[in-house]
C-alpha atoms as a PDB file:
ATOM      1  CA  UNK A   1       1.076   0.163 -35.675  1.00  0.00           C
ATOM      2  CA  UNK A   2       3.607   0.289 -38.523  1.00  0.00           C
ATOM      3  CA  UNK A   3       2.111  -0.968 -41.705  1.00  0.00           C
ATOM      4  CA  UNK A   4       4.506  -2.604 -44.625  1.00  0.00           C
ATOM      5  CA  UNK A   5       5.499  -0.114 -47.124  1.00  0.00           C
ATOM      6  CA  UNK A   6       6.159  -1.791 -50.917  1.00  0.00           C
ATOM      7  CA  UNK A   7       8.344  -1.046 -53.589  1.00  0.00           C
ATOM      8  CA  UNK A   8       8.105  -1.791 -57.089  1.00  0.00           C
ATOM      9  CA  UNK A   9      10.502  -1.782 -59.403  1.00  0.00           C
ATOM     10  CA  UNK A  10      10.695  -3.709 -63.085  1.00  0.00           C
ATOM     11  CA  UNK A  11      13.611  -5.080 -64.060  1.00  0.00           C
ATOM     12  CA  UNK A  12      14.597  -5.267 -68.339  1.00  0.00           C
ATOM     13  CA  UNK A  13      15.311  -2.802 -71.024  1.00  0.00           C
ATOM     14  CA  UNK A  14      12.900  -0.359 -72.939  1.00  0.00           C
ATOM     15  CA  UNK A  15      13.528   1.879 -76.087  1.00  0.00           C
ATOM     16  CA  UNK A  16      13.010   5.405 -76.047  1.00  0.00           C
ATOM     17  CA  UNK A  17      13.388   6.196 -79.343  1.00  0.00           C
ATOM     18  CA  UNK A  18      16.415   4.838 -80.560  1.00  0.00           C
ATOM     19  CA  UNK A  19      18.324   4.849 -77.162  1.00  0.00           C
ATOM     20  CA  UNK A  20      18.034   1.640 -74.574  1.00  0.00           C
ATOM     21  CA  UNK A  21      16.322   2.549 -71.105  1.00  0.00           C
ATOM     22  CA  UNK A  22      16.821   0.515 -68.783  1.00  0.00           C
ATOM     23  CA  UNK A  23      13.547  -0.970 -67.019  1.00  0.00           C
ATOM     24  CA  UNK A  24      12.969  -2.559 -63.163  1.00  0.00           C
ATOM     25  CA  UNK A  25      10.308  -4.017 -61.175  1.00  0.00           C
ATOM     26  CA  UNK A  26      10.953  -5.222 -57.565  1.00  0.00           C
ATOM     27  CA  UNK A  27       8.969  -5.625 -54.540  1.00  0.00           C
ATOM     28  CA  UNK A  28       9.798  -5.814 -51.467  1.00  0.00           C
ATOM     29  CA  UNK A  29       7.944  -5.413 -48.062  1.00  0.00           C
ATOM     30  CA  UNK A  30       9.939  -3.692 -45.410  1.00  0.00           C
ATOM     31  CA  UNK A  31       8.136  -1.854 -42.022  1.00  0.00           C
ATOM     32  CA  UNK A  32       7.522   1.849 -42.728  1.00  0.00           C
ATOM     33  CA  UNK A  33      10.116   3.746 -40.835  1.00  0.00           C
ATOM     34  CA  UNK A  34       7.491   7.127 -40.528  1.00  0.00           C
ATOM     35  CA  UNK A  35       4.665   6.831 -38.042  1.00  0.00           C
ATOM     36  CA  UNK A  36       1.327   5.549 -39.282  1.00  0.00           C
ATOM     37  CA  UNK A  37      -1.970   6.746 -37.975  1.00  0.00           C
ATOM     38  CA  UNK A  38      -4.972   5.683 -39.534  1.00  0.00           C
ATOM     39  CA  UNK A  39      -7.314   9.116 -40.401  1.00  0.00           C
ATOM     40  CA  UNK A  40     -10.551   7.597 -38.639  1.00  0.00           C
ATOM     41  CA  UNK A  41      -8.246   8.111 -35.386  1.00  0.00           C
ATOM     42  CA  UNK A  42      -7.344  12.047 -36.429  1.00  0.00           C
ATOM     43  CA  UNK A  43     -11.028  12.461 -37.235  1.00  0.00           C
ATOM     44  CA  UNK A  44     -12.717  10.130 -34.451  1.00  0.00           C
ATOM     45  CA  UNK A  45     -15.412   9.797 -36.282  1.00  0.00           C
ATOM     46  CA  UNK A  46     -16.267  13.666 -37.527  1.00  0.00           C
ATOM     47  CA  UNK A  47     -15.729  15.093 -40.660  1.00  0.00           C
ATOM     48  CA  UNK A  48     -13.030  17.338 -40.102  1.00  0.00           C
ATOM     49  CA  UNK A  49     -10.289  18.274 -36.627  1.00  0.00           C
ATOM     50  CA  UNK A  50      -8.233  21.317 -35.980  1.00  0.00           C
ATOM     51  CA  UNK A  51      -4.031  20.716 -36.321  1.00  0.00           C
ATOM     52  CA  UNK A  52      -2.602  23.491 -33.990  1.00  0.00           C
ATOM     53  CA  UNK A  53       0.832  23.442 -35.449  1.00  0.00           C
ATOM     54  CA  UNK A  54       3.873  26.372 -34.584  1.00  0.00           C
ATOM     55  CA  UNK A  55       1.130  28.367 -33.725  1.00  0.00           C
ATOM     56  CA  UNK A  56      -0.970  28.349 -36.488  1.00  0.00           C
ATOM     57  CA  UNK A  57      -4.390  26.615 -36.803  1.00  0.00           C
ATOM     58  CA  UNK A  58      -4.825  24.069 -39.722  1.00  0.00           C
ATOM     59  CA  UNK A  59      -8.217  22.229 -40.481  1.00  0.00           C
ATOM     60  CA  UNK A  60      -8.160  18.384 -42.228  1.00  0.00           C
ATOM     61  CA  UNK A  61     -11.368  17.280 -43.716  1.00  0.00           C
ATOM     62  CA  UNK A  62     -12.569  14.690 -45.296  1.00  0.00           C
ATOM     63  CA  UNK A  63     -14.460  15.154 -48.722  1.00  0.00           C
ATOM     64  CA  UNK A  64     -17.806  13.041 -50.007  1.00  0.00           C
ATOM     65  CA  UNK A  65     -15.045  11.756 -52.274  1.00  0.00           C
ATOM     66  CA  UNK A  66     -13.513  10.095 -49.279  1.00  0.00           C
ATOM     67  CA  UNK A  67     -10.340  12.267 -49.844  1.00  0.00           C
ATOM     68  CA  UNK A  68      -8.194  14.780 -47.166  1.00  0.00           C
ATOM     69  CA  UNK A  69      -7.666  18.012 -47.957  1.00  0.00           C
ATOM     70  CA  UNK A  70      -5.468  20.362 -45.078  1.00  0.00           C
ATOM     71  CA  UNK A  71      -6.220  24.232 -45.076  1.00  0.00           C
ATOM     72  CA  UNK A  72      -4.510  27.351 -43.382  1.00  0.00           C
END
């Protein structure tokens, strides 16, 4: 299931120094247009799963922090 992706952007003019920059903030929704699968379904549950990718072996865990980290 696709999830929205947003973009933000302001809209104005700052100073940097003595120079104008310009400044903008928009957002807008739009449908992602990459895949989106949820980690709890790559991990079902466990704390880490092997990625067999090009014939190499990759492991994704998930930290007490509640972050991924992917290792050769």
């Amino acid at each position: 299931m696709a999830r929205p992706a947003a973009a933000s952007t302001t809209v104005g003019r700052a100073m940097h120094g003595s120079f104008p920059v310009p400044t903008m903030k928009i957002v807008e929704t739009r449908p992602s247009p990459l895949p989106v699968i949820e980690s709890s379904e790559l991990l079902r549950g466990g704390g880490q799963v092997v990625i067999l990718h090009a014939g190499q072996t990759y492991i994704l865990r998930q930290t007490r922090e509640n972050k991924l980290i992917l290792t050769k």
